[in-house]
Protein backbone atom coordinates (compact mmCIF):
# COMPACT_ATOMS: atom_id res chain seq x y z
CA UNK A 1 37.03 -25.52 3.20
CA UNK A 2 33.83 -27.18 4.58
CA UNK A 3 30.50 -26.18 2.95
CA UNK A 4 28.35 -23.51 4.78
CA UNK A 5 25.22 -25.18 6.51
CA UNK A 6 22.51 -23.16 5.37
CA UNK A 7 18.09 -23.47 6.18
CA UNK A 8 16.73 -21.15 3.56
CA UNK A 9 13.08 -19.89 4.63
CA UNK A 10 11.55 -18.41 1.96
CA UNK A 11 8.32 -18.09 0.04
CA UNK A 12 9.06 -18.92 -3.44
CA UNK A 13 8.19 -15.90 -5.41
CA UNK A 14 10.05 -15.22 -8.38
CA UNK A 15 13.45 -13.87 -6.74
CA UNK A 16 13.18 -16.86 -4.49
CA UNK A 17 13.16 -19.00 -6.89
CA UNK A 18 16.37 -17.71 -8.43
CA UNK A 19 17.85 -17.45 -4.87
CA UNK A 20 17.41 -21.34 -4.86
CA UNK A 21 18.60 -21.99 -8.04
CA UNK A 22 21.54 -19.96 -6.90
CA UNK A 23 22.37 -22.35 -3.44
CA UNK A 24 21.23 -25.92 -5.41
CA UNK A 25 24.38 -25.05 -8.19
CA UNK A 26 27.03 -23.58 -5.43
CA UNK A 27 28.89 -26.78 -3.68
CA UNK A 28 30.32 -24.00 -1.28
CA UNK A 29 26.73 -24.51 0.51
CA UNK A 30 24.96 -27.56 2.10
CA UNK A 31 21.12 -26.77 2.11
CA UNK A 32 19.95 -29.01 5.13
CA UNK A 33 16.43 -27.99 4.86
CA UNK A 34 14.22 -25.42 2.83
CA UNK A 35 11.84 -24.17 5.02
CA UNK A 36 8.76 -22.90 3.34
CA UNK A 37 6.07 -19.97 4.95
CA UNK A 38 3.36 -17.85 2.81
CA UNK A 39 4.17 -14.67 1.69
CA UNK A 40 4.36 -13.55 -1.94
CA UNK A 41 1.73 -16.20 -2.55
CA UNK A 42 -0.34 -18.42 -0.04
CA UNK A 43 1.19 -21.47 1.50
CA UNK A 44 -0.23 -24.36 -0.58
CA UNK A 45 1.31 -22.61 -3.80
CA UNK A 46 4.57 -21.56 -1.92
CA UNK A 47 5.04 -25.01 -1.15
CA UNK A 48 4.17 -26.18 -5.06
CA UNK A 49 6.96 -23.35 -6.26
CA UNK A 50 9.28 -25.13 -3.90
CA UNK A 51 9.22 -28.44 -5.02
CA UNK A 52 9.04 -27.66 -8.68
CA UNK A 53 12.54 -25.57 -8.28
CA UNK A 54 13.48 -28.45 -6.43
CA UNK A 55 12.63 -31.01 -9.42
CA UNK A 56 13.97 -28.31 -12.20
CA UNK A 57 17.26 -28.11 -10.15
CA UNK A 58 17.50 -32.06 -9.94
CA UNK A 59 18.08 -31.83 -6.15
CA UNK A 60 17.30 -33.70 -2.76
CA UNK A 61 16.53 -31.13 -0.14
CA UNK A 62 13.71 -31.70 2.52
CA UNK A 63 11.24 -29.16 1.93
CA UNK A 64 9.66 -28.32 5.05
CA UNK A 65 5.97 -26.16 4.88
CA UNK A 66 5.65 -23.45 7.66
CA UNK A 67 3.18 -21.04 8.76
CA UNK A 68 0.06 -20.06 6.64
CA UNK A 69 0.05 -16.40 7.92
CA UNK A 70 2.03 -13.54 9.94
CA UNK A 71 1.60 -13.96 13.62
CA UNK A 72 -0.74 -11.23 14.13
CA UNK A 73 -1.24 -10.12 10.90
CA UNK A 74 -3.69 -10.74 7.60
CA UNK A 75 -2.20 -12.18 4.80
CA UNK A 76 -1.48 -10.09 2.37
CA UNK A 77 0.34 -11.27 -0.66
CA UNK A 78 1.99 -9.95 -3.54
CA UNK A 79 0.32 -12.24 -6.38
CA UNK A 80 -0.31 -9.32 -8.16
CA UNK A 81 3.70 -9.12 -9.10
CA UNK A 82 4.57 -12.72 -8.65
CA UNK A 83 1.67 -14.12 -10.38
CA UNK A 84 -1.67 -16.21 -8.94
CA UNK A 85 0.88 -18.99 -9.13
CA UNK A 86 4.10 -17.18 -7.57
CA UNK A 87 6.44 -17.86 -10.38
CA UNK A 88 4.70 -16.40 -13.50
CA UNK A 89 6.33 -17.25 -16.58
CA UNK A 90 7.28 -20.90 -15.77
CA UNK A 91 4.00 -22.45 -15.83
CA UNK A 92 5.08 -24.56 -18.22
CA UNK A 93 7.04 -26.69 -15.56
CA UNK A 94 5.71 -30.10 -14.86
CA UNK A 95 3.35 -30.72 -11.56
CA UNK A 96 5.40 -31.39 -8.73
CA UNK A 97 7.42 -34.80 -7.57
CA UNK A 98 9.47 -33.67 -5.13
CA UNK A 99 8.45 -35.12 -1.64
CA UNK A 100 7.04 -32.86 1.63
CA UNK A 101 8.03 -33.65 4.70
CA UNK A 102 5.59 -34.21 7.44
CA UNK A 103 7.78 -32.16 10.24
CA UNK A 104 6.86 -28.44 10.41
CA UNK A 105 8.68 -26.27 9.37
CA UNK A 106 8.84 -24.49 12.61
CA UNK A 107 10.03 -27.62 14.27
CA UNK A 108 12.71 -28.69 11.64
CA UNK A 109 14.67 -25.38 12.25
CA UNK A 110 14.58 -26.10 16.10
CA UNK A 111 15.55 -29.83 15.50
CA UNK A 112 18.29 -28.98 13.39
CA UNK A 113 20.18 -26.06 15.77
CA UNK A 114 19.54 -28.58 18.59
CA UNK A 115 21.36 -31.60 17.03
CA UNK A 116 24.03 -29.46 14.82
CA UNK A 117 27.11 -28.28 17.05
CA UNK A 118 26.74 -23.89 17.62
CA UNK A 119 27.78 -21.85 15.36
CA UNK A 120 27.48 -24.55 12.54
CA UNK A 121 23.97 -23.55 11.12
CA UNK A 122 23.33 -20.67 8.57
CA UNK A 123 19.76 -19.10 8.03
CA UNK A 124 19.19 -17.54 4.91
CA UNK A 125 15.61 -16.16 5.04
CA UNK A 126 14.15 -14.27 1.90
CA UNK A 127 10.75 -14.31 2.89
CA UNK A 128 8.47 -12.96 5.87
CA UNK A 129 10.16 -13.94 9.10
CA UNK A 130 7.47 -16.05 10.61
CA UNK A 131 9.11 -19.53 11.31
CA UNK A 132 12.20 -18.43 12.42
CA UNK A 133 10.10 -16.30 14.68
CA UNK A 134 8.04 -19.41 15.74
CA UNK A 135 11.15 -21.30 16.40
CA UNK A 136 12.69 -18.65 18.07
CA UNK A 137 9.82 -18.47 20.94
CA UNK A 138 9.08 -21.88 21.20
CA UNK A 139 12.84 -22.77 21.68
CA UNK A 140 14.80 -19.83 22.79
CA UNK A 141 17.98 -21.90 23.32
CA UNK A 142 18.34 -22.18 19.92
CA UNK A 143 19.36 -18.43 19.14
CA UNK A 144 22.90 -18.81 20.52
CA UNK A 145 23.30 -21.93 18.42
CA UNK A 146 22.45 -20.03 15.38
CA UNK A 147 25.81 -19.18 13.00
CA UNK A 148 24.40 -15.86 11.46
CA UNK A 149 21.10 -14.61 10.14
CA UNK A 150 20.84 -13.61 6.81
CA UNK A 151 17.95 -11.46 5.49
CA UNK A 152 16.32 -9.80 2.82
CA UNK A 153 13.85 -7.13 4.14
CA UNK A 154 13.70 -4.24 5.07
CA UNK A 155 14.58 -0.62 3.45
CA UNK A 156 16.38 2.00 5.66
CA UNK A 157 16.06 5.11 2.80
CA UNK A 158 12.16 3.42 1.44
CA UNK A 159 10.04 1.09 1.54
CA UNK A 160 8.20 -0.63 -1.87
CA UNK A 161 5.06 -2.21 -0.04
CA UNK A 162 4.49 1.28 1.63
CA UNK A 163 6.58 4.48 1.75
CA UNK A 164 8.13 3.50 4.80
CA UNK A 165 8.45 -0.43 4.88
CA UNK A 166 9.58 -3.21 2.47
CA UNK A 167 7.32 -6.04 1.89
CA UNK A 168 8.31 -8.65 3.55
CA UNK A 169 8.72 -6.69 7.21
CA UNK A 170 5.18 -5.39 6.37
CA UNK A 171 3.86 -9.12 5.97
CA UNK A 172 5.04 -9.52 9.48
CA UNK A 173 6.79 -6.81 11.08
CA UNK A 174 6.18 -8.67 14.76
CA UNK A 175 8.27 -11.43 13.41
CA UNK A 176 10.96 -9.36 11.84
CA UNK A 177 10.94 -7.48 14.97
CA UNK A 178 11.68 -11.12 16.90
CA UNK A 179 14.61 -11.86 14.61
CA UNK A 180 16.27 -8.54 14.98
CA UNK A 181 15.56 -8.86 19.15
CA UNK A 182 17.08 -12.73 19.39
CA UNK A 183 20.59 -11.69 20.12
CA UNK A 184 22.02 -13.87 16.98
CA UNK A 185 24.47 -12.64 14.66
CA UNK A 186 22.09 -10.88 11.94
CA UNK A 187 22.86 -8.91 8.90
CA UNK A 188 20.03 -7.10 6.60
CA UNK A 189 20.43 -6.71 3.45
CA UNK A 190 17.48 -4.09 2.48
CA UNK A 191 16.60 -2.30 -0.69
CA UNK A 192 18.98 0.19 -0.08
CA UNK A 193 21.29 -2.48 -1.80
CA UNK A 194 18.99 -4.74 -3.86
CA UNK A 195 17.46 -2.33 -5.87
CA UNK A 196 21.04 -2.08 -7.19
CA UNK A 197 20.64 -5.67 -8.65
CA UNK A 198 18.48 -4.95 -11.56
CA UNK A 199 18.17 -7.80 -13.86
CA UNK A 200 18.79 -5.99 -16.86
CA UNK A 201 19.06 -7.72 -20.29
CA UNK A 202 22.97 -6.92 -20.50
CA UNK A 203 23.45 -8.38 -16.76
CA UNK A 204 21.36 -11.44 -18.47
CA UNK A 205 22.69 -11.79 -21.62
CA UNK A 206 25.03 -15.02 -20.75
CA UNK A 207 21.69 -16.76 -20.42
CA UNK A 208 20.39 -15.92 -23.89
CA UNK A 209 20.35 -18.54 -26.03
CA UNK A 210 21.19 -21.47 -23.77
CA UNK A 211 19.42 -24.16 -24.21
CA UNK A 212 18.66 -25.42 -20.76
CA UNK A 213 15.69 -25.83 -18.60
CA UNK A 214 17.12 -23.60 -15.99
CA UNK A 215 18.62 -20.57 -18.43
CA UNK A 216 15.26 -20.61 -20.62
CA UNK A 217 12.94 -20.60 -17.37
CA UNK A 218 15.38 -18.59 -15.55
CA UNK A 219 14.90 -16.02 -18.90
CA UNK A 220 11.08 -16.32 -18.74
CA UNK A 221 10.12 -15.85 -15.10
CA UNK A 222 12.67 -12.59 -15.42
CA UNK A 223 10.27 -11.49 -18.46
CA UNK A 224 7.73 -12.05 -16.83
CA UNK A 225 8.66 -10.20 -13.54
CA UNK A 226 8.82 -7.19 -15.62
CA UNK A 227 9.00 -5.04 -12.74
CA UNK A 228 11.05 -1.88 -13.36
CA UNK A 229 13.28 -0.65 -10.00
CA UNK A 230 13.29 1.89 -8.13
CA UNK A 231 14.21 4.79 -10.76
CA UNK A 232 12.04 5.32 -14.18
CA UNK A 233 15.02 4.64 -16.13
CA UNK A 234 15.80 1.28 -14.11
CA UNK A 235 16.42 -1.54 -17.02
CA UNK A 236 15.13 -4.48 -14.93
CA UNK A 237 13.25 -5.89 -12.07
CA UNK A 238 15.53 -5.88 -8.86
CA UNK A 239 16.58 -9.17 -7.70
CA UNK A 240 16.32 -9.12 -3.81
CA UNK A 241 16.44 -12.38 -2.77
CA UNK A 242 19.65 -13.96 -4.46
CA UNK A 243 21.38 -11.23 -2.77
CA UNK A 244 20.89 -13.55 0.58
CA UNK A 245 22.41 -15.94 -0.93
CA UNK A 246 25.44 -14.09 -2.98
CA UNK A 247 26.28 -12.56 0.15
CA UNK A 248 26.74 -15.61 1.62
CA UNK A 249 28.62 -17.04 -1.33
CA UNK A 250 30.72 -14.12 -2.27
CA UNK A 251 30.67 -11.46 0.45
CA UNK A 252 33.07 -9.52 -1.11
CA UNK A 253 30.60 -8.38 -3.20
CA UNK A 254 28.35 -6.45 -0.57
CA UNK A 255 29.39 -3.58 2.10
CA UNK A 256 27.66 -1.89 4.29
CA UNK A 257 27.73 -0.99 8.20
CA UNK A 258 26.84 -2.10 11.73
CA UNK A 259 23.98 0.11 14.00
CA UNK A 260 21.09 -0.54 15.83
CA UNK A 261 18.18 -2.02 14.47
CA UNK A 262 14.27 -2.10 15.09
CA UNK A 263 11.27 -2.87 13.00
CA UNK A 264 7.64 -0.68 13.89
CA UNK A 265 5.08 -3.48 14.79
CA UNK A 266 1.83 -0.51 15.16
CA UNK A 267 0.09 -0.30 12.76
CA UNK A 268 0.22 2.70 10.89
CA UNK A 269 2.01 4.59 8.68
CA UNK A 270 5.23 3.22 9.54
CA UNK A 271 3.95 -0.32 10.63
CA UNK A 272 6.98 -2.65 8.96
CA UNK A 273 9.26 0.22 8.44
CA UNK A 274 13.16 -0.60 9.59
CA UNK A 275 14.96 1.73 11.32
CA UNK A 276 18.70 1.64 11.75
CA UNK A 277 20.57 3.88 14.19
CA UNK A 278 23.89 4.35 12.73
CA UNK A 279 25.25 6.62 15.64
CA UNK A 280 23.58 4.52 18.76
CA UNK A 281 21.61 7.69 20.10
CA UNK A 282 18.62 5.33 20.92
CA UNK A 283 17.66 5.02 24.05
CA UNK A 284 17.60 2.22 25.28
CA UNK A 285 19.84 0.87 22.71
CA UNK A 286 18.73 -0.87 20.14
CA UNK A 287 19.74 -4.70 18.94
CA UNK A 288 23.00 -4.61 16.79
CA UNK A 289 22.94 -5.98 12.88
CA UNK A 290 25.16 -5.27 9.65
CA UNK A 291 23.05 -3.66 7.44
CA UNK A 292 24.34 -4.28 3.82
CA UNK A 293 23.98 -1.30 1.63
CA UNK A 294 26.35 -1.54 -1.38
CA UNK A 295 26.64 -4.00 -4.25
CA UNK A 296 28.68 -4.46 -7.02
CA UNK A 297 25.79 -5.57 -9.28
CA UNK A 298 28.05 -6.23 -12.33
CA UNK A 299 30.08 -8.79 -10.82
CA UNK A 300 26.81 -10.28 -9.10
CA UNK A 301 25.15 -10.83 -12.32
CA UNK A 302 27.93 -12.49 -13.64
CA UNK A 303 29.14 -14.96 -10.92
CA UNK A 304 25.06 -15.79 -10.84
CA UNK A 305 24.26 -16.46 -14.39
CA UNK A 306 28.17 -18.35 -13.94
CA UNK A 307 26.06 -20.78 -11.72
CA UNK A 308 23.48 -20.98 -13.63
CA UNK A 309 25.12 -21.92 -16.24
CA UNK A 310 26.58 -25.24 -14.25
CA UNK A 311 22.77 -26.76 -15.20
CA UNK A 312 22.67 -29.24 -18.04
């Protein structure tokens, strides 16, 4: 079977990183492009995290830098989990080799729908939605070219940036609210499901001891994290972002359902906040996603560390 195409926009953050490390070790995906925006941290460093994963990994992937803020929004990062760096806990990686391409990243994703037959392109996006939101209204052709959408944001039940929204809608809700609108194939996968993939030491534990560059930095960004879920006997930061790329990889692994979909864009209490309408009572009707809302974490946690374990 062919490998999936994938452009992973993200904004490497410590669950990006992982999510990376996840695609560079799975030969079932061919990552064309990583497309890079700010989100957890400010562009210049989201682009450093990038191409140190990159070198750790021992990859070639164009690495494409985006936009350095929401469309209509402030910045507002989340250093203050991730680290001033974005990836706290593996500062002790070298400074970056990996090369940066001059073409925005913006204009790499509409380059590569355009020249790729439909249907052949996957987005995995694990950060705010701004370049695929750029893309998406300069070059509205592209949407029916895309294969699926796949992102993390988002929390039907809660939000962690606010009560109601998840952080990366918040960053930039009028983006997220873009994606869900394009008409492409798009499924969610919010916190409803990825606070289910806490990062416990048991779930970890095939890591311990290995002496690689990827299982000890892997082990030390996680410590750092620190992060405890959503309950205040969680045993582990929740990894959202690999999910994006697990449920590509093994979507088995994830269920959920298919309803309506919207994201607030006023601000205000609910500004970011997703809303899914399971029983299509909006009026008009809202645009269709799958909204994953199950995992089997166990089995996660084990194919993952599995892959990471492929690293010499």
């Amino acid at each position: 079977m062919p490998a999936h195409k994938l452009i992973i926009d993200c904004d490497p953050g410590l669950d990006d990183a992982i999510a990376l490390l996840l695609a560079f070790a799975s030969p079932e995906l061919d990552v064309l492009a990583i497309t890079v925006a700010a989100g957890n941290v400010g562009l210049e460093r989201t682009v450093t995290n990038t191409r140190q994963l990159v070198d750790l990994a021992g990859v070639s992937v164009p690495i494409h830098p985006g936009c350095p803020a929401p469309l209509f929004r402030r910045l507002e990062t989340a250093a203050h989990i991730h680290g001033d760096s974005g990836m706290r806990g593996a500062e002790h990686l070298p400074p970056p080799q990996a090369p940066v391409s001059d073409e925005h990243a913006v204009q790499a994703i509409i380059r590569l729908l355009r020249t790729h037959a439909p249907g052949e392109i996957i987005l995995a996006c694990t950060g705010p939605l701004t370049n695929l939101a750029a893309a998406l209204i300069q070059a509205p052709d592209i949407a029916p070219r895309i294969a699926r959408i796949v992102v993390m944001g988002g929390g039907v039940a809660q939000g962690n940036a606010t009560p109601a929204a998840e952080f990366n809608f918040l960053t930039d809700p009028h983006a997220a609210d873009i994606v869900c609108r394009s008409g492409a194939p798009l499924e969610i996968i919010p916190l409803d499901l990825t606070w289910q993939a806490e990062a416990s030491p048991a779930r970890l534990a095939p890591l311990t001891g290995v002496q690689t560059a990827i299982a000890q930095t892997t082990l030390s960004m996680m410590a750092a994290y620190g992060r405890r879920g959503r309950h205040v006997d969680s045993d582990g930061p929740p990894l959202h972002d690999p999910c994006v790329i697990g449920h590509i990889l093994w979507p088995d692994l994830m269920t959920g359902k298919t309803g309506g979909v919207s994201v607030d864009v006023l601000p205000g209490p609910n500004e970011g906040r997703l809303t899914a309408d399971w029983w299509g009572v909006a009026k008009p009707p809202l645009p269709q996603a799958k909204v994953l809302l199950d995992i089997d974490a166990d089995a996660f946690f084990a194919r993952l560390c599995d892959r990471l374990l492929r690293y010499s």
